[in-house]
PDB file of N, CA and C in Angstrom:
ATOM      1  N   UNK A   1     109.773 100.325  87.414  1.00  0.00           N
ATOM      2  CA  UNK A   1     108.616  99.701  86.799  1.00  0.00           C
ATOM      3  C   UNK A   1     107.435 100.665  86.906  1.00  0.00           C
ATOM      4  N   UNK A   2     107.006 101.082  85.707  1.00  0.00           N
ATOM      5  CA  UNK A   2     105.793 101.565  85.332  1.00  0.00           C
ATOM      6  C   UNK A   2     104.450 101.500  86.087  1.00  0.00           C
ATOM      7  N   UNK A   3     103.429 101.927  86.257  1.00  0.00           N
ATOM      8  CA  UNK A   3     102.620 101.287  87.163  1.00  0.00           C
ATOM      9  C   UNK A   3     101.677 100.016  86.277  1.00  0.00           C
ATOM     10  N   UNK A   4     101.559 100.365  84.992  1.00  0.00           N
ATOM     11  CA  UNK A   4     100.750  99.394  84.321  1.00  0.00           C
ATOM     12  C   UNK A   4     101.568  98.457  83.667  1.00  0.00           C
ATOM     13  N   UNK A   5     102.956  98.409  83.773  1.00  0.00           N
ATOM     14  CA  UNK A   5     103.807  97.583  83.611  1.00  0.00           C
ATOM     15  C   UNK A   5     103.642  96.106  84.327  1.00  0.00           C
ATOM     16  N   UNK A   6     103.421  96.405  85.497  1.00  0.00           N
ATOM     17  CA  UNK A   6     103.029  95.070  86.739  1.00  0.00           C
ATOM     18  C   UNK A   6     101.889  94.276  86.191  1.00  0.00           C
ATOM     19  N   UNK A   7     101.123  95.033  85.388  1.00  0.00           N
ATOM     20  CA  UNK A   7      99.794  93.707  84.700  1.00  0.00           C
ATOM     21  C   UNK A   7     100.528  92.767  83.610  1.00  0.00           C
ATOM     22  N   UNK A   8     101.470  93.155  83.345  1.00  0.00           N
ATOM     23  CA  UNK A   8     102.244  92.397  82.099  1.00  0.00           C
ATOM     24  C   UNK A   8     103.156  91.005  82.606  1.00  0.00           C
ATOM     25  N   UNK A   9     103.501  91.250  83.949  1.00  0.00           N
ATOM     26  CA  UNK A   9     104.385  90.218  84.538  1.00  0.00           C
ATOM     27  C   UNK A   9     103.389  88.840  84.791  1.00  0.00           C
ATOM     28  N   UNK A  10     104.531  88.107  84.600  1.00  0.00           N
ATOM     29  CA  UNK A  10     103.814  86.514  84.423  1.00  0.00           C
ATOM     30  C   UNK A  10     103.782  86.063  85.923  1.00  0.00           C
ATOM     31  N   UNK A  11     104.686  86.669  87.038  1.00  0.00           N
ATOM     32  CA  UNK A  11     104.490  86.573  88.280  1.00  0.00           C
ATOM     33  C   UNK A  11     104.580  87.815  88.975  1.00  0.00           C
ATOM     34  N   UNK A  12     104.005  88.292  89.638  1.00  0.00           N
ATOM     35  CA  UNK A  12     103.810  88.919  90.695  1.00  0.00           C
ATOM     36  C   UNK A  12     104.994  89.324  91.672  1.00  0.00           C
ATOM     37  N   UNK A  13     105.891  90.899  91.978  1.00  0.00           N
ATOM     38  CA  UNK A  13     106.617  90.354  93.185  1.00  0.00           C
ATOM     39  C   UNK A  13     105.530  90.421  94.718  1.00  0.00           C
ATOM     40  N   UNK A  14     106.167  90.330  95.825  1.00  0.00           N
ATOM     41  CA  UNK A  14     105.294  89.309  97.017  1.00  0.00           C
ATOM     42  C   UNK A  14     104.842  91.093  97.131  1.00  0.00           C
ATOM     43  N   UNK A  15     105.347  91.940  97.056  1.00  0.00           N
ATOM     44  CA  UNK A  15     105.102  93.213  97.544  1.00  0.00           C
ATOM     45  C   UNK A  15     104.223  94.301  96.290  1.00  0.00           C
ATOM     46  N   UNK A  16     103.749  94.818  96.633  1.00  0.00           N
ATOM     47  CA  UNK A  16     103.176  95.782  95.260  1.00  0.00           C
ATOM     48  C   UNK A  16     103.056  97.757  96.022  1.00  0.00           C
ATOM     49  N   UNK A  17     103.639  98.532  95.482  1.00  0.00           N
ATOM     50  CA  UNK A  17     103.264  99.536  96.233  1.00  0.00           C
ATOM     51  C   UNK A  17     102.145 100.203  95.603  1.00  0.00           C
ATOM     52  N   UNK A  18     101.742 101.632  96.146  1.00  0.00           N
ATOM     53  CA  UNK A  18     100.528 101.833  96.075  1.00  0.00           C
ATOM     54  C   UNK A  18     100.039 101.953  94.774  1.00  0.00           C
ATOM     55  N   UNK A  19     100.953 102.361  93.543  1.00  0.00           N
ATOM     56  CA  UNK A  19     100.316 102.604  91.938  1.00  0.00           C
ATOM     57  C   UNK A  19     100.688 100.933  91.370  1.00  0.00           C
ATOM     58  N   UNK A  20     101.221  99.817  92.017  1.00  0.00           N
ATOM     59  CA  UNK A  20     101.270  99.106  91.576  1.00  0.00           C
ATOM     60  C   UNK A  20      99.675  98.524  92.081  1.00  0.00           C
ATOM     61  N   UNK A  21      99.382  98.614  93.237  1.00  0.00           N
ATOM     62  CA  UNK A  21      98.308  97.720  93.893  1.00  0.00           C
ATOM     63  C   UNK A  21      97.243  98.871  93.173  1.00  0.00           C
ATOM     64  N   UNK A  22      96.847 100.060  92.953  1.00  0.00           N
ATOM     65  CA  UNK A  22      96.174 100.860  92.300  1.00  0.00           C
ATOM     66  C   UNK A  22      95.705  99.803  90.754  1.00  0.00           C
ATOM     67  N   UNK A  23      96.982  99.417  89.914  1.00  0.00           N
ATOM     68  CA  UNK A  23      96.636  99.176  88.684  1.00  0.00           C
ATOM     69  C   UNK A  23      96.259  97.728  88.784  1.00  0.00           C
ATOM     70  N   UNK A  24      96.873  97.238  89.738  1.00  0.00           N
ATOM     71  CA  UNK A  24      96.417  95.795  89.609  1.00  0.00           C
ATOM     72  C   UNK A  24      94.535  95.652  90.294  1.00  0.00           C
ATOM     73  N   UNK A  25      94.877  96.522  91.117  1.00  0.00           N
ATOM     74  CA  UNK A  25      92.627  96.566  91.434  1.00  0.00           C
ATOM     75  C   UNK A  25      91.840  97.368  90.356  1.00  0.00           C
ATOM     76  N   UNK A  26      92.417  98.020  89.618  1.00  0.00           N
ATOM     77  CA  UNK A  26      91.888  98.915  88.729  1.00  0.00           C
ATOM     78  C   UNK A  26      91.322  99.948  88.915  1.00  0.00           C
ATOM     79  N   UNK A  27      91.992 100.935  90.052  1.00  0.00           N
ATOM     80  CA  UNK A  27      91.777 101.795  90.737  1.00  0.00           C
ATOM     81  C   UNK A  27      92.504 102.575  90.371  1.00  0.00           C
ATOM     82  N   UNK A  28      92.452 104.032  90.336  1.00  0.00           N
ATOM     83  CA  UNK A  28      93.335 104.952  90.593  1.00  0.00           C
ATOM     84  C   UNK A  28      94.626 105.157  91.406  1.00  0.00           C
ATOM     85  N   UNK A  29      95.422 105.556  91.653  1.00  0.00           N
ATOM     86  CA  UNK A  29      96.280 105.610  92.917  1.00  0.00           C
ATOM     87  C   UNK A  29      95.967 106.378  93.949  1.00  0.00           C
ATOM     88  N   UNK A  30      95.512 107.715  93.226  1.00  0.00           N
ATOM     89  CA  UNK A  30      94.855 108.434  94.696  1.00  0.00           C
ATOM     90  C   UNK A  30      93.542 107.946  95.446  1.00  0.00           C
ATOM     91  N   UNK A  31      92.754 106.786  94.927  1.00  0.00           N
ATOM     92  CA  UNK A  31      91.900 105.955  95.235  1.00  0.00           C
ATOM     93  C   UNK A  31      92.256 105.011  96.599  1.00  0.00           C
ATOM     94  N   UNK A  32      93.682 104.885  96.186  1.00  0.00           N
ATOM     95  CA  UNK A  32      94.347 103.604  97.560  1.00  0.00           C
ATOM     96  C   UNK A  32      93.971 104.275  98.985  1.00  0.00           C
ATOM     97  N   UNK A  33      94.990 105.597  98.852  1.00  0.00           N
ATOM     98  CA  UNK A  33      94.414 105.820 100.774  1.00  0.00           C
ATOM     99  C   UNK A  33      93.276 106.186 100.816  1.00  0.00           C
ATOM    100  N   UNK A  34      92.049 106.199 100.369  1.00  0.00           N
ATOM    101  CA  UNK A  34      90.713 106.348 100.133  1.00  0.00           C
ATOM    102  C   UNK A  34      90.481 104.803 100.910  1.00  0.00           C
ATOM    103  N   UNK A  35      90.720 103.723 100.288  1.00  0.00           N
ATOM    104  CA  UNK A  35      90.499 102.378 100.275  1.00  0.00           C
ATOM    105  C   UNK A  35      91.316 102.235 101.485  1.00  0.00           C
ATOM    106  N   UNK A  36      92.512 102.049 101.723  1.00  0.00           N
ATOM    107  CA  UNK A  36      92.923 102.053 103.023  1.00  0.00           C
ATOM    108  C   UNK A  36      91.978 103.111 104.077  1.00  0.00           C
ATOM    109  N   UNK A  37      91.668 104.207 104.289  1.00  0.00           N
ATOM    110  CA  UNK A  37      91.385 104.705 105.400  1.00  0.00           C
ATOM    111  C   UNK A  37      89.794 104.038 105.661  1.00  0.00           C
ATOM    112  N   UNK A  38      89.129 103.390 104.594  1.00  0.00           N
ATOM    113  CA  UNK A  38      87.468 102.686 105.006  1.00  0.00           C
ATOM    114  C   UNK A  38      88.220 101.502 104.978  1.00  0.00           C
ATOM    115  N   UNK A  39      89.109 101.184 105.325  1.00  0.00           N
ATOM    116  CA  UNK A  39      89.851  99.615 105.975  1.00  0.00           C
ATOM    117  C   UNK A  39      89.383  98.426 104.654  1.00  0.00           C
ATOM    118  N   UNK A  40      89.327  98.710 103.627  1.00  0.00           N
ATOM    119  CA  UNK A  40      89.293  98.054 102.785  1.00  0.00           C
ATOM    120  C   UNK A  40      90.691  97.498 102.231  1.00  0.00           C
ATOM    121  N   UNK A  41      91.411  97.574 102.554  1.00  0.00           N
ATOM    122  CA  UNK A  41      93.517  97.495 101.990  1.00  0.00           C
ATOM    123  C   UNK A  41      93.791  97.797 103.391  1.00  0.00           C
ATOM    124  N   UNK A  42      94.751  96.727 103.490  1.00  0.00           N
ATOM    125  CA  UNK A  42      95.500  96.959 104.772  1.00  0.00           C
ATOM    126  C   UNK A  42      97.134  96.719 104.148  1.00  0.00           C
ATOM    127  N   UNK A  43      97.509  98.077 104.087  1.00  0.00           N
ATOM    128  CA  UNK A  43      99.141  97.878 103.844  1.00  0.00           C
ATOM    129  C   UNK A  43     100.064  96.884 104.543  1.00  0.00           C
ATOM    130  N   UNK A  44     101.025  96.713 104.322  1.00  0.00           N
ATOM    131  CA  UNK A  44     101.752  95.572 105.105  1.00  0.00           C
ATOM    132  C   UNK A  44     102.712  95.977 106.606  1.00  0.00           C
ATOM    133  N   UNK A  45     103.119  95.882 107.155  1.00  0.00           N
ATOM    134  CA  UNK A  45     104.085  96.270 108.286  1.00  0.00           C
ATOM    135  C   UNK A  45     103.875  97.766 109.206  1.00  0.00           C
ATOM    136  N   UNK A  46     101.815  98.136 109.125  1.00  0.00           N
ATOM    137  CA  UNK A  46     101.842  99.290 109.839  1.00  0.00           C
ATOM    138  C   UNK A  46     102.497 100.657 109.529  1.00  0.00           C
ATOM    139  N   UNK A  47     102.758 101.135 108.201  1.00  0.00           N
ATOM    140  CA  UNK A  47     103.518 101.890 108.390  1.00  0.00           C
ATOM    141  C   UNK A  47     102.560 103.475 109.033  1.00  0.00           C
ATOM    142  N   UNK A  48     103.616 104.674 109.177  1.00  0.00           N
ATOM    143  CA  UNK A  48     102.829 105.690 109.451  1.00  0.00           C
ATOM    144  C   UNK A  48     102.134 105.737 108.334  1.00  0.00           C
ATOM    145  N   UNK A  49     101.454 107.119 108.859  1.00  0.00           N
ATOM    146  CA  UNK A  49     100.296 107.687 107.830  1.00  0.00           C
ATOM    147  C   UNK A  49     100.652 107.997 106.616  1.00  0.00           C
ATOM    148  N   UNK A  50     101.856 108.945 106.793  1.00  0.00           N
ATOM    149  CA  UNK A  50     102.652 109.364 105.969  1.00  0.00           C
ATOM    150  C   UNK A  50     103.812 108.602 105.181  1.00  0.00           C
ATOM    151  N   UNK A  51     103.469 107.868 105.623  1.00  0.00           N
ATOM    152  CA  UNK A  51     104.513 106.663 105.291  1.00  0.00           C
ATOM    153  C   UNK A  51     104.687 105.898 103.871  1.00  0.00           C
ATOM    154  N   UNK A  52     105.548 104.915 102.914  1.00  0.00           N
ATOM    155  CA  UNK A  52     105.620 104.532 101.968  1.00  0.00           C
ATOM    156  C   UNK A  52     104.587 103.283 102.219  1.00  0.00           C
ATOM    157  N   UNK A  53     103.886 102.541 101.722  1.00  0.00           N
ATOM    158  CA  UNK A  53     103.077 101.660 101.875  1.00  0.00           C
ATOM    159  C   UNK A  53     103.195 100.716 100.977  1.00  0.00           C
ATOM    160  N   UNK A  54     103.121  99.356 101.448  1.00  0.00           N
ATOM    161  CA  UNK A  54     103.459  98.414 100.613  1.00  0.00           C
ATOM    162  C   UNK A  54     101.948  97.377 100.883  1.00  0.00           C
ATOM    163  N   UNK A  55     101.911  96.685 100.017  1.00  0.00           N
ATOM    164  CA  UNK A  55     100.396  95.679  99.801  1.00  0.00           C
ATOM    165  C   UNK A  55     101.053  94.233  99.318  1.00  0.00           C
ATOM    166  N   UNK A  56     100.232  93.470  99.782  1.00  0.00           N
ATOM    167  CA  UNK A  56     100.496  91.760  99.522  1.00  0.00           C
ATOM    168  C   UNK A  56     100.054  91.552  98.392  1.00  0.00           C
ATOM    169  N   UNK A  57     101.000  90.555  97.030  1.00  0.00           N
ATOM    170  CA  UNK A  57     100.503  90.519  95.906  1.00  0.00           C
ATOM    171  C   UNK A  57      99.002  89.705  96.382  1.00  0.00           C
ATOM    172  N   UNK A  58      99.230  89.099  96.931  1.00  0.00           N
ATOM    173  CA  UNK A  58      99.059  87.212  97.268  1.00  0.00           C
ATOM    174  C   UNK A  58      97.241  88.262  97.646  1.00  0.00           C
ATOM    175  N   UNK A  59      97.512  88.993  98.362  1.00  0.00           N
ATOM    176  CA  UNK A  59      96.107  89.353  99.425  1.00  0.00           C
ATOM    177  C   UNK A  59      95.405  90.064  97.960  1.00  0.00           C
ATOM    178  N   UNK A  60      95.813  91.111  97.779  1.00  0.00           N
ATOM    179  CA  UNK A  60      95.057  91.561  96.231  1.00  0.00           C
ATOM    180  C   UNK A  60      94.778  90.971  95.180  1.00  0.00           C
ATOM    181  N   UNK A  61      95.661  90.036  94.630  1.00  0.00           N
ATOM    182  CA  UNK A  61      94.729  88.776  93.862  1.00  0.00           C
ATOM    183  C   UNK A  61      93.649  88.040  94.187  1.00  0.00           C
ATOM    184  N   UNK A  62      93.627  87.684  95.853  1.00  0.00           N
ATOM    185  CA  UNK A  62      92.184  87.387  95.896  1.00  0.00           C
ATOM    186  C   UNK A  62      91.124  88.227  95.654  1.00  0.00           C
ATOM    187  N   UNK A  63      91.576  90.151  96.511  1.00  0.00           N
ATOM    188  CA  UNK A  63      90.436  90.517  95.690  1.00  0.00           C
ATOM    189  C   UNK A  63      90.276  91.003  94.588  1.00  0.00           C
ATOM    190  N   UNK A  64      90.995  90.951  93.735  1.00  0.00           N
ATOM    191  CA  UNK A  64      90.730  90.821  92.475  1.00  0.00           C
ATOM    192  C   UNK A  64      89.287  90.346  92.115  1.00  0.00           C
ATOM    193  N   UNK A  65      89.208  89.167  93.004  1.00  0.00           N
ATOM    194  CA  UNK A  65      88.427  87.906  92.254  1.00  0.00           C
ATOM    195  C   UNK A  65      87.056  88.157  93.200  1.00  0.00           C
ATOM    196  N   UNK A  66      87.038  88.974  94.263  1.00  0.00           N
ATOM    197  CA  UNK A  66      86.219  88.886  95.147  1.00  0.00           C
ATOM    198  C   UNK A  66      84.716  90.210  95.286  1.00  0.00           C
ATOM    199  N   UNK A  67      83.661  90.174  94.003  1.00  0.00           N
ATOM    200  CA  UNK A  67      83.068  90.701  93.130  1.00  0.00           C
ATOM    201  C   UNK A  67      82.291  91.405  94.560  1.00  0.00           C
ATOM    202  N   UNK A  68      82.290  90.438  95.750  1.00  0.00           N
ATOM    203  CA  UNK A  68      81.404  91.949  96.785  1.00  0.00           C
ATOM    204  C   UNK A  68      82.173  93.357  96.679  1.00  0.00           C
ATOM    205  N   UNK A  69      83.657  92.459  97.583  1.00  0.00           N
ATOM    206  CA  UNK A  69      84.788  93.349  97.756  1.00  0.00           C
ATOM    207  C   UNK A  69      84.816  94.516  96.970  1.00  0.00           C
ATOM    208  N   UNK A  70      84.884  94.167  95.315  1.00  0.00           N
ATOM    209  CA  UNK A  70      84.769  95.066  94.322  1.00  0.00           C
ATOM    210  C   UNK A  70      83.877  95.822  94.486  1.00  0.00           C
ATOM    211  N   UNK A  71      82.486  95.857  94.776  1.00  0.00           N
ATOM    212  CA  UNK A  71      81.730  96.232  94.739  1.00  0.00           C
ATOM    213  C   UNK A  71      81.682  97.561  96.130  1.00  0.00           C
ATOM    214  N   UNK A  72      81.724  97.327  96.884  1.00  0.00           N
ATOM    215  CA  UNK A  72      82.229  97.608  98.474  1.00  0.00           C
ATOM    216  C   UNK A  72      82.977  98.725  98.120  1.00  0.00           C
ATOM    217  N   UNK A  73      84.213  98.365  97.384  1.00  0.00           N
ATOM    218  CA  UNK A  73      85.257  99.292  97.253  1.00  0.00           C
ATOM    219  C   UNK A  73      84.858 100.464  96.209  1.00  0.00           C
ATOM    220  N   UNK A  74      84.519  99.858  95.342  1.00  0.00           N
ATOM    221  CA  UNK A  74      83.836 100.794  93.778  1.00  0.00           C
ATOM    222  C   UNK A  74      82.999 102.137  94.530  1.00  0.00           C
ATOM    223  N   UNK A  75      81.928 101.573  95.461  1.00  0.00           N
ATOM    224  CA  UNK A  75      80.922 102.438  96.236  1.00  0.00           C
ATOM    225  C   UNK A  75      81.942 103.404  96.956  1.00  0.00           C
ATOM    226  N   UNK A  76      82.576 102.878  97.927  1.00  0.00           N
ATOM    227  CA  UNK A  76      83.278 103.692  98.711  1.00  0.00           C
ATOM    228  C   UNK A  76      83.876 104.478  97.917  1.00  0.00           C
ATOM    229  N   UNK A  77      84.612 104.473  97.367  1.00  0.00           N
ATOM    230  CA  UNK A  77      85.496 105.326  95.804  1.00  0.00           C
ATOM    231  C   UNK A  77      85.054 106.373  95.751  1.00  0.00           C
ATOM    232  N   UNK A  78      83.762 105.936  94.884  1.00  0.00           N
ATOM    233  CA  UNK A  78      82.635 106.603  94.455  1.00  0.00           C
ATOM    234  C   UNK A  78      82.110 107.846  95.157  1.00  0.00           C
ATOM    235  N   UNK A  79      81.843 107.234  96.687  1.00  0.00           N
ATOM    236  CA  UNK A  79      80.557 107.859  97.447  1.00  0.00           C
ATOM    237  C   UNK A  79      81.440 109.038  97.869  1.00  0.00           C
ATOM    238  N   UNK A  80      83.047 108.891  97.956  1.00  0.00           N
ATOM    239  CA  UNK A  80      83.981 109.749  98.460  1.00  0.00           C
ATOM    240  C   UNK A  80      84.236 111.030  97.970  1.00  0.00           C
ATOM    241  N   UNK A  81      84.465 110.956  96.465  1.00  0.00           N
ATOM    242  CA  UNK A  81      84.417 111.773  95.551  1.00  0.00           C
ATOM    243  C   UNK A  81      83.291 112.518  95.180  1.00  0.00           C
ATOM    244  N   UNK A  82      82.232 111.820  95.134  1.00  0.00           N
ATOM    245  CA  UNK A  82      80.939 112.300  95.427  1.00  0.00           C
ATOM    246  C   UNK A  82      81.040 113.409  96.386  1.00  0.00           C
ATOM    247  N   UNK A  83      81.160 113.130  97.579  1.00  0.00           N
ATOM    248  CA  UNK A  83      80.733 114.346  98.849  1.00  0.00           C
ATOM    249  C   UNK A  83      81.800 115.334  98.899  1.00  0.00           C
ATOM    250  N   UNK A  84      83.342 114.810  98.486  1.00  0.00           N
ATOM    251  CA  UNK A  84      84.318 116.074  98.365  1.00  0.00           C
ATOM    252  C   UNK A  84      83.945 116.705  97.137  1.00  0.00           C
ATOM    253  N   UNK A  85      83.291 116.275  96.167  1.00  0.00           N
ATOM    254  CA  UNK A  85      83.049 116.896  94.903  1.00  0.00           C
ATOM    255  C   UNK A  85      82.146 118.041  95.642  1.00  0.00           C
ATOM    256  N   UNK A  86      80.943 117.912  96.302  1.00  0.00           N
ATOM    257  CA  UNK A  86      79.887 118.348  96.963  1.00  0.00           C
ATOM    258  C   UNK A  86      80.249 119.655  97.589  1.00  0.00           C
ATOM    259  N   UNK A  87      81.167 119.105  98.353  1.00  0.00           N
ATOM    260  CA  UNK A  87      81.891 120.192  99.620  1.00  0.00           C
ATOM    261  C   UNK A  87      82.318 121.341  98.448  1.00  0.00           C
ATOM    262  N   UNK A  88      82.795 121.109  97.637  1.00  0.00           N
ATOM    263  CA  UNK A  88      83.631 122.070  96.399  1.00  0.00           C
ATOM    264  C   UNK A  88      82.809 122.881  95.705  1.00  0.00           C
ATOM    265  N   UNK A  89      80.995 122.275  95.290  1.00  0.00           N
ATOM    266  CA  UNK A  89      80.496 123.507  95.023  1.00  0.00           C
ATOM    267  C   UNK A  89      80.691 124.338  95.446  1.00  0.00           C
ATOM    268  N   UNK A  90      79.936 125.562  94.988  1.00  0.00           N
ATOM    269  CA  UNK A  90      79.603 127.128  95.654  1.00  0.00           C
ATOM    270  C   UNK A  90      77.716 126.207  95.921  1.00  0.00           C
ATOM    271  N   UNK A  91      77.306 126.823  96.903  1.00  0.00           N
ATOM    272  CA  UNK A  91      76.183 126.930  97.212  1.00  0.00           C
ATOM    273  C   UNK A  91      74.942 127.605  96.230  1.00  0.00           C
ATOM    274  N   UNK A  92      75.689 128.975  96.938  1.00  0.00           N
ATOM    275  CA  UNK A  92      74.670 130.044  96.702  1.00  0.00           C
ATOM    276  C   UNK A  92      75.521 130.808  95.273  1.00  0.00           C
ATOM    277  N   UNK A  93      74.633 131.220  94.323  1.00  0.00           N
ATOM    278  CA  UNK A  93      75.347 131.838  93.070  1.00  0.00           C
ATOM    279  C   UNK A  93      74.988 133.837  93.759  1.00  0.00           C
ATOM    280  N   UNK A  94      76.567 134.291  94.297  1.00  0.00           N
ATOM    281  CA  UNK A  94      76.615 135.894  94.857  1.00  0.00           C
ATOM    282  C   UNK A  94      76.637 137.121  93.978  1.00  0.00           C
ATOM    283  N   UNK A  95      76.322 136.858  92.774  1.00  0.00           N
ATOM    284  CA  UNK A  95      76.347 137.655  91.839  1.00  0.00           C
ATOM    285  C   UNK A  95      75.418 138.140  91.250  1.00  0.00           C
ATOM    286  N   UNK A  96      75.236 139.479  90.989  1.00  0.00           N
ATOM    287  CA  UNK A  96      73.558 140.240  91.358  1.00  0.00           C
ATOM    288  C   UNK A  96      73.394 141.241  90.620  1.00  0.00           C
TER     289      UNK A  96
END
């Protein structure tokens, strides 16, 4: 299953992994461990870091609906990409 395939289903399975829970918040996928590491998504069963990660349909439909949450998360996203974008300039232009 596709990742934008899962918005089409009339039910939900109980589990969603990370490009499924990505499309269903309307997030990116590389966005999720972004969102997991500011404890916003809490995967299911602890896995390692490195690990496959699974998400509760049941828990992400609420926030779906939950417009701080969204909001919370959107910023964090945001503010992340922002400062690694930052780090990636060049500073100083060395050419003379």
């Amino acid at each position: 299953m596709n990742q934008h395939s899962i918005l089409t289903l009339s039910r939900l399975p109980a589990r969603l992994d990370t490009s499924q829970a990505a499309a269903l918040l309307g997030f990116a996928e590389h966005d999720v461990p972004i969102l997991v590491g500011a404890k916003l998504l809490k995967p299911l069963g602890n896995p390692p870091p490195n690990g496959h990660k699974y998400f509760s349909s049941a828990e992400l439909q609420i926030l779906t609906a939950d417009q701080a949450w969204l909001h919370k998360a959107t910023k964090t996203v945001t503010e992340h990409w922002r400062k690694k974008n930052e780090r990636q300039r060049p500073t100083h232009d060395h050419a003379a």
